[in-house]
Protein backbone atom coordinates (compact mmCIF):
# COMPACT_ATOMS: atom_id res chain seq x y z
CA UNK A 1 0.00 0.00 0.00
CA UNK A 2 0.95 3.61 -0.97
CA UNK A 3 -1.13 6.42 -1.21
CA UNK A 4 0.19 10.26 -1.44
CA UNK A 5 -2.06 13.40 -0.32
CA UNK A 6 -2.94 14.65 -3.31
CA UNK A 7 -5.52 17.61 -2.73
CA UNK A 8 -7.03 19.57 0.24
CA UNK A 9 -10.25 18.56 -0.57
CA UNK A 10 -9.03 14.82 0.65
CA UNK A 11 -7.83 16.37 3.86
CA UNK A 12 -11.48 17.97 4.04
CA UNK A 13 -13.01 14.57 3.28
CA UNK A 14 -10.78 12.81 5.53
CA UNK A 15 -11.55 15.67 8.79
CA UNK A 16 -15.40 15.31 7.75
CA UNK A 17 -15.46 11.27 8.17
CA UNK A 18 -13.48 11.48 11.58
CA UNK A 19 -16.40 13.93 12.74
CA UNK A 20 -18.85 12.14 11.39
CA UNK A 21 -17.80 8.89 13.34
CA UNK A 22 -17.35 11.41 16.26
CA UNK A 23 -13.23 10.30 16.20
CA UNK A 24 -10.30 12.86 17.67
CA UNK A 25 -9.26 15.15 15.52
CA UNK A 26 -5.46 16.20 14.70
CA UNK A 27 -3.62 19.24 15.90
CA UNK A 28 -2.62 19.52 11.98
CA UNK A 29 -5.17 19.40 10.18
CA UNK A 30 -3.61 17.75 7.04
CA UNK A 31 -2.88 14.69 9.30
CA UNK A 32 -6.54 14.03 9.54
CA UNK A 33 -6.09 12.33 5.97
CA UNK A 34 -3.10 9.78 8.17
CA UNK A 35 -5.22 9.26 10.37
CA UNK A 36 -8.36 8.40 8.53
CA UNK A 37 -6.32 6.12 6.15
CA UNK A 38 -5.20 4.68 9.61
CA UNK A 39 -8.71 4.12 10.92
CA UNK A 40 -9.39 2.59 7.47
CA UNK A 41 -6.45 0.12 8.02
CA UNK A 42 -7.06 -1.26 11.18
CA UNK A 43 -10.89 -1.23 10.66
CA UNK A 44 -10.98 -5.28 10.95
CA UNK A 45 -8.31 -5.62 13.68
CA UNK A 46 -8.96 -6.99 17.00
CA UNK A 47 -9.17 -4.25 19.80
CA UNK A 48 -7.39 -6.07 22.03
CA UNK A 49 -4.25 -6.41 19.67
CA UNK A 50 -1.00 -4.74 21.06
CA UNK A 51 -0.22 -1.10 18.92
CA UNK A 52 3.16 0.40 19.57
CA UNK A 53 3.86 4.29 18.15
CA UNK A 54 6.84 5.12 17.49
CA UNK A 55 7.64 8.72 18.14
CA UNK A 56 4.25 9.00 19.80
CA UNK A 57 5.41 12.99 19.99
CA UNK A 58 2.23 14.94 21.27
CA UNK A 59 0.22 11.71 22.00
CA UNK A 60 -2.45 12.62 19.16
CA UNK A 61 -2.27 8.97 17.49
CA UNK A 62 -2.60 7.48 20.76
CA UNK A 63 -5.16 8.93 21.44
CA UNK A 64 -6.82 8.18 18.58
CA UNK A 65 -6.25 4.76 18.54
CA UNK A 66 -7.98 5.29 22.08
CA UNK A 67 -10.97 6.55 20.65
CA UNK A 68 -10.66 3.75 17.85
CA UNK A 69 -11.15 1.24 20.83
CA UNK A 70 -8.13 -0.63 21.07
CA UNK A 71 -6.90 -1.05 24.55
CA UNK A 72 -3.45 -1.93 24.62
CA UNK A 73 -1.74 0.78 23.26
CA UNK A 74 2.43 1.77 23.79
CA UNK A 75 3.94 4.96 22.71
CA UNK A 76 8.01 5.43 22.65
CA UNK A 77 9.77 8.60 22.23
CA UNK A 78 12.87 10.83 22.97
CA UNK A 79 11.58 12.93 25.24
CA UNK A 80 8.39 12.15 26.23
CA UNK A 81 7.82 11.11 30.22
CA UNK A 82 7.04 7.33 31.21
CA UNK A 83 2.90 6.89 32.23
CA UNK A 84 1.60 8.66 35.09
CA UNK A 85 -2.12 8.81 35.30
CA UNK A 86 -5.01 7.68 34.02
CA UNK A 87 -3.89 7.15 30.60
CA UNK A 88 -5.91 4.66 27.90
CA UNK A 89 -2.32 3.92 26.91
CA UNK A 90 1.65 3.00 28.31
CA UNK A 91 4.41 5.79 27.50
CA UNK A 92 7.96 5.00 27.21
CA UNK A 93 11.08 7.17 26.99
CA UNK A 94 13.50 5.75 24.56
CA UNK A 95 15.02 5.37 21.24
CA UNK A 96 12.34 3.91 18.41
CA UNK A 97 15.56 2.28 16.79
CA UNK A 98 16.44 0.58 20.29
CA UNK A 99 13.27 -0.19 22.18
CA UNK A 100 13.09 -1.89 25.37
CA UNK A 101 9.75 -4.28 24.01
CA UNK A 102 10.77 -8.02 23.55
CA UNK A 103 10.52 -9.79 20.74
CA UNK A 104 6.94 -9.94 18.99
CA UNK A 105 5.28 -7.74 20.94
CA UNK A 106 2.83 -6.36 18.57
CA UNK A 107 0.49 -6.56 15.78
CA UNK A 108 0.75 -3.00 14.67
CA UNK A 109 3.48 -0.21 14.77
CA UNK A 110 2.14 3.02 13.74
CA UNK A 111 5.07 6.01 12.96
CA UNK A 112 3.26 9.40 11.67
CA UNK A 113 5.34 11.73 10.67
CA UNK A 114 8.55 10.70 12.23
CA UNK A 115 11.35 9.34 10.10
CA UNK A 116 11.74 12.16 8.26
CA UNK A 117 13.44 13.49 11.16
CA UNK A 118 17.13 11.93 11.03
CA UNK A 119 15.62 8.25 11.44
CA UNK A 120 18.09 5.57 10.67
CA UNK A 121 15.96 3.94 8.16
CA UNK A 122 18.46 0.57 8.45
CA UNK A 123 18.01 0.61 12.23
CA UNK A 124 14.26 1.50 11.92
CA UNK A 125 13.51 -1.53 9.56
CA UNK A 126 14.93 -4.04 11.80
CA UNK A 127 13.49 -2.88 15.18
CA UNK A 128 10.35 -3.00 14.28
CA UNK A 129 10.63 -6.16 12.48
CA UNK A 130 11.67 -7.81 15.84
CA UNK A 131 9.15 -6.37 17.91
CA UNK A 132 6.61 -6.84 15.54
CA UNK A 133 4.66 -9.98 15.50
CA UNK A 134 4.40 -12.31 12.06
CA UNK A 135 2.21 -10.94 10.11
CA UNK A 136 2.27 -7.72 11.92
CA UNK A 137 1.15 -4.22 10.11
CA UNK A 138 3.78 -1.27 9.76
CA UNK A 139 2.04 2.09 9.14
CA UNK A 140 4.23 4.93 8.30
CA UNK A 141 3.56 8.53 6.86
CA UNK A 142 5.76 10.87 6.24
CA UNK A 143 6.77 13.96 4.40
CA UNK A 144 6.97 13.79 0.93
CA UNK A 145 7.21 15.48 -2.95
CA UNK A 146 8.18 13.49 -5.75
CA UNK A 147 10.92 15.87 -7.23
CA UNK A 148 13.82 16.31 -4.21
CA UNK A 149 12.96 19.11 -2.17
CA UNK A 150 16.20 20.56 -0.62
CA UNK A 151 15.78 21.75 3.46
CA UNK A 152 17.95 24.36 4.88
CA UNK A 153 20.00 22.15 7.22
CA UNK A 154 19.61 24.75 10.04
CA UNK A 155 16.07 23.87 10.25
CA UNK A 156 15.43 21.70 13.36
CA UNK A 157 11.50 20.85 14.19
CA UNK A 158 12.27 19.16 18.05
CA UNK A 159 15.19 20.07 17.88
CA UNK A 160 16.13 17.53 14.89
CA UNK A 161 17.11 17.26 11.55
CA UNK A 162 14.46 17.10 9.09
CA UNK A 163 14.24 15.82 5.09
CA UNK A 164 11.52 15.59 2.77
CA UNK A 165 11.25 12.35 1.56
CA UNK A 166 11.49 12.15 -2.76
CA UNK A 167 10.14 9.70 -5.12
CA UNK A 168 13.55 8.04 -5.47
CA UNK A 169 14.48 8.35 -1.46
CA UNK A 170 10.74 6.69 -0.87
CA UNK A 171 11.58 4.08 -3.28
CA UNK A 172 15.08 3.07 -1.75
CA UNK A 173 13.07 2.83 1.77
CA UNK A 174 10.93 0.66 0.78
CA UNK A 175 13.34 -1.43 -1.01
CA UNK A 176 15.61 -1.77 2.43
CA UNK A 177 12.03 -2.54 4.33
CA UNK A 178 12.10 -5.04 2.02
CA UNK A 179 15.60 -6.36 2.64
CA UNK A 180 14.79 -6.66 6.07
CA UNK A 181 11.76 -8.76 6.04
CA UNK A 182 8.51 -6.89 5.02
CA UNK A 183 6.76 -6.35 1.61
CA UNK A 184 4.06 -4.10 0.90
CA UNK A 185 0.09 -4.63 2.12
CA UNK A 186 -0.52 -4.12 -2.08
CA UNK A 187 1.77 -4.43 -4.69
CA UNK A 188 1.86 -0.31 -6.18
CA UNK A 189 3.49 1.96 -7.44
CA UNK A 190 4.27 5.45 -6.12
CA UNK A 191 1.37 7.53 -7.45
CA UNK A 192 2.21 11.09 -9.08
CA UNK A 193 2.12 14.06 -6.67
CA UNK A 194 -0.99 16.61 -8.00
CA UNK A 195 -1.25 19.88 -4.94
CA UNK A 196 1.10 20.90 -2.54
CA UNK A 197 -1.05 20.36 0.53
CA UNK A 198 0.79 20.84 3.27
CA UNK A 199 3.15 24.15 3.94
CA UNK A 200 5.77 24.03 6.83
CA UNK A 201 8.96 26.43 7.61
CA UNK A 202 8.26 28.01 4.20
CA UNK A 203 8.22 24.51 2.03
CA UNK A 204 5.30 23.63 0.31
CA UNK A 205 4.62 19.41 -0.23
CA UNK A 206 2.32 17.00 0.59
CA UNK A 207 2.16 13.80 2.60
CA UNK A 208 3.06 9.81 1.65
CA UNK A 209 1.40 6.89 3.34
CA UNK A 210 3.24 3.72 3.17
CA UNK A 211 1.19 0.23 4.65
CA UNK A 212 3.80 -2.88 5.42
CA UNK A 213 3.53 -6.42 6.70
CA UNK A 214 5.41 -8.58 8.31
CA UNK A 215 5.67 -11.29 6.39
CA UNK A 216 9.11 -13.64 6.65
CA UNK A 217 9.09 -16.98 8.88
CA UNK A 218 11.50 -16.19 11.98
CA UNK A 219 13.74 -18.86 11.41
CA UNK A 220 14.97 -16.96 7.89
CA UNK A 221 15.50 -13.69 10.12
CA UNK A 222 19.18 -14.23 10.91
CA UNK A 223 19.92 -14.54 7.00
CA UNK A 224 17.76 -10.92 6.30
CA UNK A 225 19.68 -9.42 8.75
CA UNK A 226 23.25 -10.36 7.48
C-alpha cells in the first residue's frame, strides 16, 4: 500500500469522516487524511491487539487509537515522560531504533510523521521487524514530494534534523524494508504528486502513506539481517 495526499479537498473529506464517526481530531489538520487512512487500516483488527507508536510525539495517534477502541496501546519517544495517570495507553522514553519491548510484541506499529526526522531507516527496519509480531502491520507517513525538495539544514523541528522524503528516497526505503523482512500490504506503485497540501517552515509538499507487513518466517530472520 501507498497512497500520497494529493488535494485539500481529501484532507477535508478525511476531517469530515473522523467527525462524522465522532473520532479525535489532529492538531494539523492535514494529518486528519493519516489518520483516517489509519482508521481505514485497522478497521478489521482486533481491539485487544498490542499497537506500539513510534515517536508518539504529542500523544495525538494514541489517542486516537484510544478513541478507535483498542486497549493496549504503547507509545516510545525521545523525550516524552514514562505513564503517570489515568492514561488509555503505556508511555515510554526511549530510542524507536532501540526499544526496550521483547521480541513480537505487537500486531501493529504506527510512525506518523517521524522518520523524516534523522531516522536511521536501516536501524528502523529491523526494530520493528523484531518487535513486531508475524504478520504484523507497519504504518508509516511521512513527508513527501516526488521531485527532491532541498531543506535548509539549520532547520530543526524538536530540535532535529528534518528531510523531505522524494520519489527516489521513498523508493530506496521501501526497497531496504524489504531487505529486512517486510513487503508491501498491495503491490503499487508510487502515485504522481498533483497539490502541494501541506506548507511548513516556508516549504510547500504534501504527505506519503506507506502500509507494510510482516511477512518472513523467523527462522529466515538471521539470513535478512546479514
Amino acid at each position: 500500500m501507498i497512497q500520497v495526499l494529493q488535494t485539500l479537498q481529501e484532507v477535508e473529506l478525511a476531517t469530515q469522516a473522523l467527525r462524522n464517526r465522532e473520532l479525535p481530531t489532529h492538531l494539523t489538520v492535514e494529518k486528519n487524511w493519516d489518520q483516517w487512512l489509519l482508521a481505514q487500516r485497522l478497521a478489521q483488527s482486533d481491539r485487544h491487539c498490542p499497537i506500539i507508536d513510534l515517536g508518539c510525539g504529542d500523544c495525538c495517534t494514541l489517542e486516537f487509537l484510544a478513541a478507535l477502541g483498542f486497549q493496549q496501546l504503547h507509545g516510545i519517544d525521545l523525550t516524552i515522560q514514562p505513564s503517570s495517570g489515568d492514561r488509555p495507553y503505556q508511555l515510554h522514553q526511549g530510542d524507536l531504533i532501540a526499544t526496550p519491548f521483547p521480541e513480537q510484541s505487537f500486531d501493529c506499529a504506527v510512525s506518523i510523521s517521524v522518520v523524516e526526522h534523522g531516522v536511521d531507516l536501516k536501524r528502523f527496519f529491523q526494530e520493528t521487524y523484531r518487535i513486531l509480531k508475524p504478520n504484523g502491520i507497519l504504518f508509516i507517513t511521512t513527508d513527501y514530494w516526488q521531485e527532491k525538495i532541498p531543506v535548509d539544514s539549520a532547520i530543526k523541528p524538536f530540535g532535529l534534523s528534518w528531510s523531505i522524503f522524494s520519489s527516489e528516497e521513498v523508493q530506496t526505503a521501501i526497497a531496504l524494508a524489504q531487505q529486512h523482512g517486510f513487503k508491501l500490504l498491495s503491490s503499487s506503485d508510487i502515485p504522481p504528486c498533483n497539490e502541494r497540501t501541506v506548507e511548513w517552515y516556508g516549504y510547500q509538499y504534501t504527505f506519503i502513506a506507506i502500509g507494510l507487513v510482516k511477512s518472513v518466517k523467523e527462522r529466515d530472520r538471521s539470513f535478512l539481517l546479514r
